[in-house]
PDBML (XML) file of the C-alpha atoms, coordinates in Angstrom:
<?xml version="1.0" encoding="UTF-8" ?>
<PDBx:datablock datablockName="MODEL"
   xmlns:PDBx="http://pdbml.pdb.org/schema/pdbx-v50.xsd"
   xmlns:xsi="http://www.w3.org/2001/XMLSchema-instance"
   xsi:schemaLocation="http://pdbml.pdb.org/schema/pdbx-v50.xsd pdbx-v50.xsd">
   <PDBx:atom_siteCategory>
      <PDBx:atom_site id="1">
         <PDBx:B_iso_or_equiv>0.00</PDBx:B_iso_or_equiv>
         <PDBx:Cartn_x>245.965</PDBx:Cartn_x>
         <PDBx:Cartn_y>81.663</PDBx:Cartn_y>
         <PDBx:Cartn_z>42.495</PDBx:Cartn_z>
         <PDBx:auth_asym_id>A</PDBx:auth_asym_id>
         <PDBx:auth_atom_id>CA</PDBx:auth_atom_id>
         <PDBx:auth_comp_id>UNK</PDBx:auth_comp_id>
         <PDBx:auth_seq_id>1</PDBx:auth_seq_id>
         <PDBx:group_PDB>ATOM</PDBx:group_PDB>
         <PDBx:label_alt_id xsi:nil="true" />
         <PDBx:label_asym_id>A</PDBx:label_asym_id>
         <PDBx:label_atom_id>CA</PDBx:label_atom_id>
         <PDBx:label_comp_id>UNK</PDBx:label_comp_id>
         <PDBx:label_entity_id>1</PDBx:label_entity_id>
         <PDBx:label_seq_id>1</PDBx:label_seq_id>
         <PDBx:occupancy>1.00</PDBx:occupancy>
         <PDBx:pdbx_PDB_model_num>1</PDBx:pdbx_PDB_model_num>
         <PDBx:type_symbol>C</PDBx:type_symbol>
      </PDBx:atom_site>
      <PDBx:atom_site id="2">
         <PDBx:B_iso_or_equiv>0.00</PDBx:B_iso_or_equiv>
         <PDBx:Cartn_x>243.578</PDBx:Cartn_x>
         <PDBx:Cartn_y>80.106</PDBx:Cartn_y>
         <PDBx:Cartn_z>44.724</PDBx:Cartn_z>
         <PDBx:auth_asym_id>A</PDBx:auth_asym_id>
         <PDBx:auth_atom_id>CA</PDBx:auth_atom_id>
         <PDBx:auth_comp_id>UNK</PDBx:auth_comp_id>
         <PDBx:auth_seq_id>2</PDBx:auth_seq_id>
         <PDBx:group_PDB>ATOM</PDBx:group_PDB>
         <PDBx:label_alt_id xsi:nil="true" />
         <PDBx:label_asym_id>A</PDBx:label_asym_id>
         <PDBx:label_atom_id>CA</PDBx:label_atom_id>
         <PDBx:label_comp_id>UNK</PDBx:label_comp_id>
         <PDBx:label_entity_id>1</PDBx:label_entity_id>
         <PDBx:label_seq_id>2</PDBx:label_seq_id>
         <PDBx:occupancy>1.00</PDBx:occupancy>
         <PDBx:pdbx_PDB_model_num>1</PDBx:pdbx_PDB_model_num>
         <PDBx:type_symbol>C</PDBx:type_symbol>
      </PDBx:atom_site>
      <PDBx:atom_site id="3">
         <PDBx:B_iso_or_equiv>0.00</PDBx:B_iso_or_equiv>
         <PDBx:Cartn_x>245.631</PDBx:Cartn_x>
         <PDBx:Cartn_y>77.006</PDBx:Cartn_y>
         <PDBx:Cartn_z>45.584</PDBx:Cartn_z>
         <PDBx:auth_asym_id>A</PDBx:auth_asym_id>
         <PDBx:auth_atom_id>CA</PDBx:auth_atom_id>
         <PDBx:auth_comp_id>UNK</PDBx:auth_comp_id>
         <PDBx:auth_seq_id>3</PDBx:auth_seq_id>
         <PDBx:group_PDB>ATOM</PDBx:group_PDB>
         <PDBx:label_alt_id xsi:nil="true" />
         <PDBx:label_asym_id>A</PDBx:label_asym_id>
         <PDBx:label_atom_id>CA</PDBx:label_atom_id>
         <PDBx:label_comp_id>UNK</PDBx:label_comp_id>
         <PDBx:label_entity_id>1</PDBx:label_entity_id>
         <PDBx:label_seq_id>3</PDBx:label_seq_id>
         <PDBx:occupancy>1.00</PDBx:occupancy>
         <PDBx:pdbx_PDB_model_num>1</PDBx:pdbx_PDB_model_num>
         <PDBx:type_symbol>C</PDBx:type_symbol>
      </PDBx:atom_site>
      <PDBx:atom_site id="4">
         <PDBx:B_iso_or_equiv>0.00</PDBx:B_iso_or_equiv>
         <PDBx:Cartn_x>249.175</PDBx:Cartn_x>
         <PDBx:Cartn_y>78.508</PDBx:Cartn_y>
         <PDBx:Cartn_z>46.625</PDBx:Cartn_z>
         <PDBx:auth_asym_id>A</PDBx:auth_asym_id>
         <PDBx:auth_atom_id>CA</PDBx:auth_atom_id>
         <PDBx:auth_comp_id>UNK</PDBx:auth_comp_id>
         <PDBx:auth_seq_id>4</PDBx:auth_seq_id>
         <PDBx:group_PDB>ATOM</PDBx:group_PDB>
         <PDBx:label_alt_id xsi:nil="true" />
         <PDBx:label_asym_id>A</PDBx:label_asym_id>
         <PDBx:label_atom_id>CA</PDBx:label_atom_id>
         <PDBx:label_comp_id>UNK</PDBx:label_comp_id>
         <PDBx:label_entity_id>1</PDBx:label_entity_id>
         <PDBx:label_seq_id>4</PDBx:label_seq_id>
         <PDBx:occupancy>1.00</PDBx:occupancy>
         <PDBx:pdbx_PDB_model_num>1</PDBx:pdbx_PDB_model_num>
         <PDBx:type_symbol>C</PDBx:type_symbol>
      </PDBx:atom_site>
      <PDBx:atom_site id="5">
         <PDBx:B_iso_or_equiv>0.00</PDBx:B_iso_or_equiv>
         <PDBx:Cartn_x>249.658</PDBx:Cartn_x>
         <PDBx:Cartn_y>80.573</PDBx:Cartn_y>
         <PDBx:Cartn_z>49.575</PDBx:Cartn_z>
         <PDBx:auth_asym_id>A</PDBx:auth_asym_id>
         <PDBx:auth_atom_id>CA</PDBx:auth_atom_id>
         <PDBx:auth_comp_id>UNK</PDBx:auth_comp_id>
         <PDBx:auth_seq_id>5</PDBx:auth_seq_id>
         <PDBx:group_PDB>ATOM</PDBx:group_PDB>
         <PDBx:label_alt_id xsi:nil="true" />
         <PDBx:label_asym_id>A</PDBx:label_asym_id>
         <PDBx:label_atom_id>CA</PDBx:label_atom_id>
         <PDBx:label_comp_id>UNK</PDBx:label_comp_id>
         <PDBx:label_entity_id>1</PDBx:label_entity_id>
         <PDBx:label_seq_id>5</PDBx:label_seq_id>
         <PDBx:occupancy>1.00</PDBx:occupancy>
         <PDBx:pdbx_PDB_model_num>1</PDBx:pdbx_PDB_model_num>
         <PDBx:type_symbol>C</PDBx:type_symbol>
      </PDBx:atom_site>
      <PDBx:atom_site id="6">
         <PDBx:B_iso_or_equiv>0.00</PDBx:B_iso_or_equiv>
         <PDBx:Cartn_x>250.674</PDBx:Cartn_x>
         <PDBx:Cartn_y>84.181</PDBx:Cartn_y>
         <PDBx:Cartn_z>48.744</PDBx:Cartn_z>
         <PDBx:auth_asym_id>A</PDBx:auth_asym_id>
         <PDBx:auth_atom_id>CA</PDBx:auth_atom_id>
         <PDBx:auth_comp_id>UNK</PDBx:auth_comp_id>
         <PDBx:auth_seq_id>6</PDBx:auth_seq_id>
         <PDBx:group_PDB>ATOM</PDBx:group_PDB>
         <PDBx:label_alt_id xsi:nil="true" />
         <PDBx:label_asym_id>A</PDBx:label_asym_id>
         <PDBx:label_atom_id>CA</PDBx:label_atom_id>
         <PDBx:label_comp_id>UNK</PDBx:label_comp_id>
         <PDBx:label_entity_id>1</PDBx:label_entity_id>
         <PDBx:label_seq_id>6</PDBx:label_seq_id>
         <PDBx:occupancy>1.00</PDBx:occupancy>
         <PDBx:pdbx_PDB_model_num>1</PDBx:pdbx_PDB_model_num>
         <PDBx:type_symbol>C</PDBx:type_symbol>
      </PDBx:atom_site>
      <PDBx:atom_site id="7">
         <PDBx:B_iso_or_equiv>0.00</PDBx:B_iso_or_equiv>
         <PDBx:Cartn_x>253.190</PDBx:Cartn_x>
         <PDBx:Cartn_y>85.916</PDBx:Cartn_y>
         <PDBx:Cartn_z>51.439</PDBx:Cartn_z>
         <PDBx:auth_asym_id>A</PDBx:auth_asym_id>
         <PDBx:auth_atom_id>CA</PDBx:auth_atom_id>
         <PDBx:auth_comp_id>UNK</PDBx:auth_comp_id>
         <PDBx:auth_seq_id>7</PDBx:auth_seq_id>
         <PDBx:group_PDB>ATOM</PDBx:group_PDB>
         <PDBx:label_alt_id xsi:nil="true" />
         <PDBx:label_asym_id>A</PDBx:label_asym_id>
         <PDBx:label_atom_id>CA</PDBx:label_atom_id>
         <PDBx:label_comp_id>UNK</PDBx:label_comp_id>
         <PDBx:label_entity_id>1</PDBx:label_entity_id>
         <PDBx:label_seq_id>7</PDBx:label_seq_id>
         <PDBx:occupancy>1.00</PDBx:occupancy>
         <PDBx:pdbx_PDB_model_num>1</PDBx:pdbx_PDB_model_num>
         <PDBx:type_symbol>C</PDBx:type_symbol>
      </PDBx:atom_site>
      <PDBx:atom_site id="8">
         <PDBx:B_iso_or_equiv>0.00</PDBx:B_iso_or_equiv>
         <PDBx:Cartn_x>253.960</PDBx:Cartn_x>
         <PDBx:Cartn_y>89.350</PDBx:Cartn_y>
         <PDBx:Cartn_z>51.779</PDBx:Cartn_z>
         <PDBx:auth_asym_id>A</PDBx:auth_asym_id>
         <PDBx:auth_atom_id>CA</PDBx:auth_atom_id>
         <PDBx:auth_comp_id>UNK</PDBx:auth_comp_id>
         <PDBx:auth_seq_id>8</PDBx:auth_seq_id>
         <PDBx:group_PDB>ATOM</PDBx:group_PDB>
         <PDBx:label_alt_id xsi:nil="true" />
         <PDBx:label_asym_id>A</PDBx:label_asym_id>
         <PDBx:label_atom_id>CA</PDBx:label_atom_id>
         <PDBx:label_comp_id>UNK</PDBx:label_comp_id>
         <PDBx:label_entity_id>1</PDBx:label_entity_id>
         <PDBx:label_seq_id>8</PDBx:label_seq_id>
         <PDBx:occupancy>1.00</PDBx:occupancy>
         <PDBx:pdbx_PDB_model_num>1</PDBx:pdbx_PDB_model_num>
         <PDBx:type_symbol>C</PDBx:type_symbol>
      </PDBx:atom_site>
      <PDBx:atom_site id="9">
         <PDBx:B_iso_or_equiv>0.00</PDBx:B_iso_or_equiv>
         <PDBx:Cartn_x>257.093</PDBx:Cartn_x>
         <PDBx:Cartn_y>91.148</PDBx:Cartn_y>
         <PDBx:Cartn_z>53.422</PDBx:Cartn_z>
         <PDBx:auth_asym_id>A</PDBx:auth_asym_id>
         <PDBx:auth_atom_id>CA</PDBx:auth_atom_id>
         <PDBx:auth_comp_id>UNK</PDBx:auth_comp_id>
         <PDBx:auth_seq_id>9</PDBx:auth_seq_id>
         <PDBx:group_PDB>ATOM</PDBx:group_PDB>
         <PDBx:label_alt_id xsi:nil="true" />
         <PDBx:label_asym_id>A</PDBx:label_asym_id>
         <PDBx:label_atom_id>CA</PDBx:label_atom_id>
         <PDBx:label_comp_id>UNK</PDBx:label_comp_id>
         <PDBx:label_entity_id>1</PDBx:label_entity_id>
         <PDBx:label_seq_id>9</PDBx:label_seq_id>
         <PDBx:occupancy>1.00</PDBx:occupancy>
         <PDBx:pdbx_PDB_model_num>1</PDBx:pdbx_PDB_model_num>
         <PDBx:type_symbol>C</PDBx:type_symbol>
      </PDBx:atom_site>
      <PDBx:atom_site id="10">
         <PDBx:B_iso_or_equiv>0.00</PDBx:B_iso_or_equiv>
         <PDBx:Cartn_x>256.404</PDBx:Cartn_x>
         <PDBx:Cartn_y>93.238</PDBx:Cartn_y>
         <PDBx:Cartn_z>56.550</PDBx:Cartn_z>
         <PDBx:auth_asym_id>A</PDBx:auth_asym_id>
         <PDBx:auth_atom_id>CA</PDBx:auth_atom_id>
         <PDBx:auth_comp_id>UNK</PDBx:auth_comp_id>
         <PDBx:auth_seq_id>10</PDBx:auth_seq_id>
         <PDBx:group_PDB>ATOM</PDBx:group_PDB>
         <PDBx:label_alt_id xsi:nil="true" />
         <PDBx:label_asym_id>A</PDBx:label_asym_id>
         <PDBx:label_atom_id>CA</PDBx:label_atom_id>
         <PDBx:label_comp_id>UNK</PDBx:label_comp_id>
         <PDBx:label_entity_id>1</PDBx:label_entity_id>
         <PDBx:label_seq_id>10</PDBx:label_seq_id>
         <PDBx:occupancy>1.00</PDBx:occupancy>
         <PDBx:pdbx_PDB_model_num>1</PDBx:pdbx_PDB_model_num>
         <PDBx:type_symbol>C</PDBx:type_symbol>
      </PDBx:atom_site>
      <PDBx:atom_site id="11">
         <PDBx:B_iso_or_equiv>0.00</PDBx:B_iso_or_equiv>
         <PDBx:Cartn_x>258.900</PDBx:Cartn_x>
         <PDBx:Cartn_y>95.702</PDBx:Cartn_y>
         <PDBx:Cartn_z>57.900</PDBx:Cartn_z>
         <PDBx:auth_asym_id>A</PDBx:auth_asym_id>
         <PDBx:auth_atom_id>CA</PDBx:auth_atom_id>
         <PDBx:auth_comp_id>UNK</PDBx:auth_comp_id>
         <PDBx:auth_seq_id>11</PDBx:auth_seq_id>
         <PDBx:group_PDB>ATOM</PDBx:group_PDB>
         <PDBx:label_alt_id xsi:nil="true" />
         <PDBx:label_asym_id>A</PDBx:label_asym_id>
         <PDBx:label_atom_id>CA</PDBx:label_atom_id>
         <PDBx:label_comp_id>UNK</PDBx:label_comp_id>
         <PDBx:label_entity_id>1</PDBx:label_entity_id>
         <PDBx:label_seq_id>11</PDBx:label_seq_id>
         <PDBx:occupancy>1.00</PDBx:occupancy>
         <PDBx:pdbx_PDB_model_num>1</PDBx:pdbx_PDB_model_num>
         <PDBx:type_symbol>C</PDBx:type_symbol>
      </PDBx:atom_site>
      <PDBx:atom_site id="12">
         <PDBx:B_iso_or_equiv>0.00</PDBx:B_iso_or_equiv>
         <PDBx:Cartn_x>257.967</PDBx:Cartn_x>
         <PDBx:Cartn_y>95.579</PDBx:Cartn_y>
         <PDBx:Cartn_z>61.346</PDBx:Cartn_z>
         <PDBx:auth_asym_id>A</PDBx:auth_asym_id>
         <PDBx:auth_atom_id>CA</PDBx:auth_atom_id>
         <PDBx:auth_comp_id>UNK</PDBx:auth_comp_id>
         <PDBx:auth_seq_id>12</PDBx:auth_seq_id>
         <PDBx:group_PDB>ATOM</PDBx:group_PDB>
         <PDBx:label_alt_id xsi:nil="true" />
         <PDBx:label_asym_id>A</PDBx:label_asym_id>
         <PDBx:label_atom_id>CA</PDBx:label_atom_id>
         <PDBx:label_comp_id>UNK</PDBx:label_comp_id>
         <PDBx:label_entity_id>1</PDBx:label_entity_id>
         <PDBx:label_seq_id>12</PDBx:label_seq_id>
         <PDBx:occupancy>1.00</PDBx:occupancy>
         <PDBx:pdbx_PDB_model_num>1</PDBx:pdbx_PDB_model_num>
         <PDBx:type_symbol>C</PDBx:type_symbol>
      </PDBx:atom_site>
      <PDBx:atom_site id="13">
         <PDBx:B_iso_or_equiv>0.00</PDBx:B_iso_or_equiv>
         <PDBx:Cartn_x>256.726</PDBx:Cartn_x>
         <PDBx:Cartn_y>98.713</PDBx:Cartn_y>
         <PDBx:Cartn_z>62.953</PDBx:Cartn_z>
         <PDBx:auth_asym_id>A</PDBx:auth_asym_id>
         <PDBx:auth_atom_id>CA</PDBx:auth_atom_id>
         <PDBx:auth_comp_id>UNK</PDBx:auth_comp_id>
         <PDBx:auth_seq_id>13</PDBx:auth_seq_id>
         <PDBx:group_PDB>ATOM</PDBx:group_PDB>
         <PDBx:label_alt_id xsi:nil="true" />
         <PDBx:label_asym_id>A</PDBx:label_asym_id>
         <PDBx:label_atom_id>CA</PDBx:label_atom_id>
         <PDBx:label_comp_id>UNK</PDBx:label_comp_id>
         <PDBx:label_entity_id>1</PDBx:label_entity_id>
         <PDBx:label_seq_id>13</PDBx:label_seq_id>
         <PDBx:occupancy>1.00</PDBx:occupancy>
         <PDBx:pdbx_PDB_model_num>1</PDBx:pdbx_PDB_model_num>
         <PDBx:type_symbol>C</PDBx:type_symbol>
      </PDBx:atom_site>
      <PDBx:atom_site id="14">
         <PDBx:B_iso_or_equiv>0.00</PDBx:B_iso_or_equiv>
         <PDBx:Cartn_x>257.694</PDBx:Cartn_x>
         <PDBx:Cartn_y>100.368</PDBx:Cartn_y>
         <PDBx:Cartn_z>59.901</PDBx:Cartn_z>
         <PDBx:auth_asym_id>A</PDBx:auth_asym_id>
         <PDBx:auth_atom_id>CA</PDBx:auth_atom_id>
         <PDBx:auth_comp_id>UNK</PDBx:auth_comp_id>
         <PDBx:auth_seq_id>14</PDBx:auth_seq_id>
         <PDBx:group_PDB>ATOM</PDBx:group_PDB>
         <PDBx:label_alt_id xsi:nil="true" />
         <PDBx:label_asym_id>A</PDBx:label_asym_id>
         <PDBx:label_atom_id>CA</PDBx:label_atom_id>
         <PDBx:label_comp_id>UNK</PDBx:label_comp_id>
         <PDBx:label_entity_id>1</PDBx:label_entity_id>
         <PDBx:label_seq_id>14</PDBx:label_seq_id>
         <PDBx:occupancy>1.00</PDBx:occupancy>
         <PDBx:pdbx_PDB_model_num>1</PDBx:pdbx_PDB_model_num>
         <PDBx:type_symbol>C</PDBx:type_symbol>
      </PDBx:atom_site>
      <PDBx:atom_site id="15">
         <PDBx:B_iso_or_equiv>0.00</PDBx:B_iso_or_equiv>
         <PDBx:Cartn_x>255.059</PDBx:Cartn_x>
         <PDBx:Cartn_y>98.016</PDBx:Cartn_y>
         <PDBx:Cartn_z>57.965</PDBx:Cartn_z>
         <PDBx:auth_asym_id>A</PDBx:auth_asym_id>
         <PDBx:auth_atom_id>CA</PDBx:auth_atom_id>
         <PDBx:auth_comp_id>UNK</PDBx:auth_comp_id>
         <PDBx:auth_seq_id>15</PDBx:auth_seq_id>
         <PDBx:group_PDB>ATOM</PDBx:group_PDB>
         <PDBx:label_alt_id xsi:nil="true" />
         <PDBx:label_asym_id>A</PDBx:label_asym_id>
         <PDBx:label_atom_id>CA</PDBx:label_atom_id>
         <PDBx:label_comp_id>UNK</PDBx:label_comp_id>
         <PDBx:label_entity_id>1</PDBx:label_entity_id>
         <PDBx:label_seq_id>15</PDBx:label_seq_id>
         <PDBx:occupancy>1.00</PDBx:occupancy>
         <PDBx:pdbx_PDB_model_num>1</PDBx:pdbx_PDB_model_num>
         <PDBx:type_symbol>C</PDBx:type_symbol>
      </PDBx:atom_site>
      <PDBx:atom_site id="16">
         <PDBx:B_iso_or_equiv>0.00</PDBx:B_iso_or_equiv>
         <PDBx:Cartn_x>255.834</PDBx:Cartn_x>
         <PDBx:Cartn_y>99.160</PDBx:Cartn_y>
         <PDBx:Cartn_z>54.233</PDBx:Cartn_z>
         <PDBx:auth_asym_id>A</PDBx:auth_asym_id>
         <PDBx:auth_atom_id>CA</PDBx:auth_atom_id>
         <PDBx:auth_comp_id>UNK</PDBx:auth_comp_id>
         <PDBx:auth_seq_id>16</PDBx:auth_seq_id>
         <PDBx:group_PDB>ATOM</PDBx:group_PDB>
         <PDBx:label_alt_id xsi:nil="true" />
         <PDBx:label_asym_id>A</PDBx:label_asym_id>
         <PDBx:label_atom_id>CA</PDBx:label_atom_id>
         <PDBx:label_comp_id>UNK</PDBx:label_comp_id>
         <PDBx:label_entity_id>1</PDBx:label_entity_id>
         <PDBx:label_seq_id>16</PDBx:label_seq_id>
         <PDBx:occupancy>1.00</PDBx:occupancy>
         <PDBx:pdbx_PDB_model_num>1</PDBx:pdbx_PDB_model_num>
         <PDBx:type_symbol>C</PDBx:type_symbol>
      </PDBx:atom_site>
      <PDBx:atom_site id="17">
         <PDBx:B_iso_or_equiv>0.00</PDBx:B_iso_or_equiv>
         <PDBx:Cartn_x>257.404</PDBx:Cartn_x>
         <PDBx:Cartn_y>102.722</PDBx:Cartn_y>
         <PDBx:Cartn_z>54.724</PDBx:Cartn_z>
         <PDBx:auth_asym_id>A</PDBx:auth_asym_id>
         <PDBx:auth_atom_id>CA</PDBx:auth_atom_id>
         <PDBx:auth_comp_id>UNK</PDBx:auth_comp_id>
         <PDBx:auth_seq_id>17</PDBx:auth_seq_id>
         <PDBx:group_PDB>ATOM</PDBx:group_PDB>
         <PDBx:label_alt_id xsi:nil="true" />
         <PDBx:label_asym_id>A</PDBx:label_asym_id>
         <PDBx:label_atom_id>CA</PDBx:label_atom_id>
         <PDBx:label_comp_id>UNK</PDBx:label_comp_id>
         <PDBx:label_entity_id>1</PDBx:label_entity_id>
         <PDBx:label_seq_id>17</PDBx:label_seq_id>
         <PDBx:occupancy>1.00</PDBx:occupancy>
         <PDBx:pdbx_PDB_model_num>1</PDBx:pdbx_PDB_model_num>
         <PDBx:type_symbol>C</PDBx:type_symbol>
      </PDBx:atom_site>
      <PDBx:atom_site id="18">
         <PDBx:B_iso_or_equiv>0.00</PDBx:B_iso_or_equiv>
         <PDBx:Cartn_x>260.251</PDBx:Cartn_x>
         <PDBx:Cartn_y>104.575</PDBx:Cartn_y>
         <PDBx:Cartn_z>56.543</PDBx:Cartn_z>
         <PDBx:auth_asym_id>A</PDBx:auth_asym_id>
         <PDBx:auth_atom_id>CA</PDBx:auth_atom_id>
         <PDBx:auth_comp_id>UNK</PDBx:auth_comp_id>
         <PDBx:auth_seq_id>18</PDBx:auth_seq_id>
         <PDBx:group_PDB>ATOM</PDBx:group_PDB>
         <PDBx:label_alt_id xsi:nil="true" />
         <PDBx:label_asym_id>A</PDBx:label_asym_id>
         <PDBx:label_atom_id>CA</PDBx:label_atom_id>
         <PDBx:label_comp_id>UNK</PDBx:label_comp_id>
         <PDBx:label_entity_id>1</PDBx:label_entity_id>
         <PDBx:label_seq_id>18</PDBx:label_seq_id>
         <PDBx:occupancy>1.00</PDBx:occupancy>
         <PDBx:pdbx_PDB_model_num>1</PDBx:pdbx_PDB_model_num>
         <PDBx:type_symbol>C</PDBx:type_symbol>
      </PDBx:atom_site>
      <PDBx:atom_site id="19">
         <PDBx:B_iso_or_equiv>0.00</PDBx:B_iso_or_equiv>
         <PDBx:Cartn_x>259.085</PDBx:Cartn_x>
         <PDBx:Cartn_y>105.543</PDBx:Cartn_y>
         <PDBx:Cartn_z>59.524</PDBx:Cartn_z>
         <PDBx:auth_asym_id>A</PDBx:auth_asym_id>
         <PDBx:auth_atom_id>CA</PDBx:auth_atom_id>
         <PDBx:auth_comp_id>UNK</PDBx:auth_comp_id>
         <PDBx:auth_seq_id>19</PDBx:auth_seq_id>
         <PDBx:group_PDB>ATOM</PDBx:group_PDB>
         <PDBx:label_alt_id xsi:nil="true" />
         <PDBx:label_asym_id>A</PDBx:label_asym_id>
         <PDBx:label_atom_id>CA</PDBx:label_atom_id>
         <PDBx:label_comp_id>UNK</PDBx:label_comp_id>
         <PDBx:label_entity_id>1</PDBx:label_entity_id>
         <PDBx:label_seq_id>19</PDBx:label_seq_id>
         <PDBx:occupancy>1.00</PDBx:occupancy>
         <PDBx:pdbx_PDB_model_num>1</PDBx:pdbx_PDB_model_num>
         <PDBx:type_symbol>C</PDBx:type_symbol>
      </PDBx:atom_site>
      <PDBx:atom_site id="20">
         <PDBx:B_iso_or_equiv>0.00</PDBx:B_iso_or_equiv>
         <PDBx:Cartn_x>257.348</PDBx:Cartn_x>
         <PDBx:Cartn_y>103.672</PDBx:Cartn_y>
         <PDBx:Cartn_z>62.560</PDBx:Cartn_z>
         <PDBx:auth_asym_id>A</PDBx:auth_asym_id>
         <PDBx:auth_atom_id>CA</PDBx:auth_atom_id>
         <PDBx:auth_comp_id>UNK</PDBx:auth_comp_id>
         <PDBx:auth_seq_id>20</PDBx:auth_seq_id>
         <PDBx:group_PDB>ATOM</PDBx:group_PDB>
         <PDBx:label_alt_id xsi:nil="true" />
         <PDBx:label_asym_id>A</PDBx:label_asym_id>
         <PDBx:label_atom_id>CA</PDBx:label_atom_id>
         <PDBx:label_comp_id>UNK</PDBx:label_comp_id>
         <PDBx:label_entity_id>1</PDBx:label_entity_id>
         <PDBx:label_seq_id>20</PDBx:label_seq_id>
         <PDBx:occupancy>1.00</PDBx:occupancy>
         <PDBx:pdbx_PDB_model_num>1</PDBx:pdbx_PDB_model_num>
         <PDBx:type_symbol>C</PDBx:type_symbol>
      </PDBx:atom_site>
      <PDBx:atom_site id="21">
         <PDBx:B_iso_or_equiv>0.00</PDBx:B_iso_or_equiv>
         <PDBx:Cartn_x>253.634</PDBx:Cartn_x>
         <PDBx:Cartn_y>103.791</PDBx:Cartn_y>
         <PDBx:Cartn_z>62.482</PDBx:Cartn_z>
         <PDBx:auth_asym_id>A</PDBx:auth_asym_id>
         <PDBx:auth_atom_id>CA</PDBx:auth_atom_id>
         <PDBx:auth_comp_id>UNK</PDBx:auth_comp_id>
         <PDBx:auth_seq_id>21</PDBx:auth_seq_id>
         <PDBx:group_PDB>ATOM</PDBx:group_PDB>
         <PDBx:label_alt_id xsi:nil="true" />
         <PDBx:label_asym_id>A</PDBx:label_asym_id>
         <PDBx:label_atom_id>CA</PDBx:label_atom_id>
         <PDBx:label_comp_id>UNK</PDBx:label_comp_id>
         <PDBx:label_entity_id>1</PDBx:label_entity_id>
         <PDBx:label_seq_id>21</PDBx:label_seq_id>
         <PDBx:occupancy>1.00</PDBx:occupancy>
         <PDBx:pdbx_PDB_model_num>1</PDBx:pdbx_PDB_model_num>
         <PDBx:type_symbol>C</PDBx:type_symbol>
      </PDBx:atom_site>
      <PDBx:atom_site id="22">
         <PDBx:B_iso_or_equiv>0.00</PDBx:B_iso_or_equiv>
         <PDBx:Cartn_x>251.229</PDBx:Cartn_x>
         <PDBx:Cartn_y>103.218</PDBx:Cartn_y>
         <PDBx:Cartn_z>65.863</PDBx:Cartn_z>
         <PDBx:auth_asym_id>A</PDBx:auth_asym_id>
         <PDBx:auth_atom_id>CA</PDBx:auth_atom_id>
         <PDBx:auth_comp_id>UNK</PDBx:auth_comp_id>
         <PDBx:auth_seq_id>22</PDBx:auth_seq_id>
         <PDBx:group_PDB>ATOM</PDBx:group_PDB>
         <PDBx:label_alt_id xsi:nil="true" />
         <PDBx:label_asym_id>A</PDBx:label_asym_id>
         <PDBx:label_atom_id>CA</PDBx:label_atom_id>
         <PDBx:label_comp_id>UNK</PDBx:label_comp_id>
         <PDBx:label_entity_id>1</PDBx:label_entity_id>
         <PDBx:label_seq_id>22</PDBx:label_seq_id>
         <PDBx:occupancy>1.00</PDBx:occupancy>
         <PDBx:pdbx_PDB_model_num>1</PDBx:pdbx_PDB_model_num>
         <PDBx:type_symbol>C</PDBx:type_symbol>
      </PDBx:atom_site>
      <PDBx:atom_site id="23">
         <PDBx:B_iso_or_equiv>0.00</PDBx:B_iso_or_equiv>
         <PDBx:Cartn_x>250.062</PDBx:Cartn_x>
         <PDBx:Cartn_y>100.267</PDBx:Cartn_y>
         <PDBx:Cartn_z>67.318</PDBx:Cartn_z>
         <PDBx:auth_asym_id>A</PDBx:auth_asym_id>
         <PDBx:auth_atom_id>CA</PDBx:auth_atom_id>
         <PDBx:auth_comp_id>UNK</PDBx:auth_comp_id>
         <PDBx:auth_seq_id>23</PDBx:auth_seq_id>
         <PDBx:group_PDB>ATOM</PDBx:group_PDB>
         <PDBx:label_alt_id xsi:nil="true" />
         <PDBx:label_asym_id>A</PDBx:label_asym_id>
         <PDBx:label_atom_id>CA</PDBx:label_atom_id>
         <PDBx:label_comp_id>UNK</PDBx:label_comp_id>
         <PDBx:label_entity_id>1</PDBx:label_entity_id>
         <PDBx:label_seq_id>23</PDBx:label_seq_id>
         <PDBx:occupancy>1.00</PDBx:occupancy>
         <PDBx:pdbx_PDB_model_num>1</PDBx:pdbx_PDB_model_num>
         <PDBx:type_symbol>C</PDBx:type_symbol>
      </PDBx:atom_site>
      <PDBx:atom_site id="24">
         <PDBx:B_iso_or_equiv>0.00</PDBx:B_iso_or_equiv>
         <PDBx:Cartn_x>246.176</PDBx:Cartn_x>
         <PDBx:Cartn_y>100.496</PDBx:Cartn_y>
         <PDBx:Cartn_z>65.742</PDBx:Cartn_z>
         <PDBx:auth_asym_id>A</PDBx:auth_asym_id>
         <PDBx:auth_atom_id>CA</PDBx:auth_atom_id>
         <PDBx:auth_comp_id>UNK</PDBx:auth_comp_id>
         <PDBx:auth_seq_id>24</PDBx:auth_seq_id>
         <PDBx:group_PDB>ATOM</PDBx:group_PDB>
         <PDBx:label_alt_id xsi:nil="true" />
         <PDBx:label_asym_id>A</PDBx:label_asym_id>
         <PDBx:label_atom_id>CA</PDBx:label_atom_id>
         <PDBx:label_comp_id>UNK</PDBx:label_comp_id>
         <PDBx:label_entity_id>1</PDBx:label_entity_id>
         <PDBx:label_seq_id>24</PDBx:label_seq_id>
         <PDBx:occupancy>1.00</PDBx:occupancy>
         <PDBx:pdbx_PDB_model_num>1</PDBx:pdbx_PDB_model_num>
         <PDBx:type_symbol>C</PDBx:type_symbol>
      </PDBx:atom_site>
      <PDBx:atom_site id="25">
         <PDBx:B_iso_or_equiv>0.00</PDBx:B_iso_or_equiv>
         <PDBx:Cartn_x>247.854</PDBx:Cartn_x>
         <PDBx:Cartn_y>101.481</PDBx:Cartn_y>
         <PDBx:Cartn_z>61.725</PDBx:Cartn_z>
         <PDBx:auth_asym_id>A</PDBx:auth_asym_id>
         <PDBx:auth_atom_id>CA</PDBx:auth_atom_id>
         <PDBx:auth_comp_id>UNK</PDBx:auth_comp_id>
         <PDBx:auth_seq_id>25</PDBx:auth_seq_id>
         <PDBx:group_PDB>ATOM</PDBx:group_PDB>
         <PDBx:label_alt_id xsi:nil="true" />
         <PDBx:label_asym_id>A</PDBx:label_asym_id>
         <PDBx:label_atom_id>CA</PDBx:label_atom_id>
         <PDBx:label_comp_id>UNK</PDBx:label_comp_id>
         <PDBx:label_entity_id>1</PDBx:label_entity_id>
         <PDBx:label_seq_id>25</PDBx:label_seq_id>
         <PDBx:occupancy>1.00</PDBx:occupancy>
         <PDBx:pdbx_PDB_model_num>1</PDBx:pdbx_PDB_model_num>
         <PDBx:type_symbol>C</PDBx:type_symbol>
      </PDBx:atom_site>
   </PDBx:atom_siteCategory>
</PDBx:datablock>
């Protein structure tokens, strides 16, 4: 799909998981 923009969804501080993660993860 080199034409179309792909987007992801981003939790924030919690990136992916359940917890927060630091500043550099």
């Amino acid at each position: 799909c080199p034409k179309t923009k792909l987007q992801m969804l981003f939790r924030g501080q919690n990136i992916l998981g359940y917890k927060h993660y630091s500043d550099d993860v």
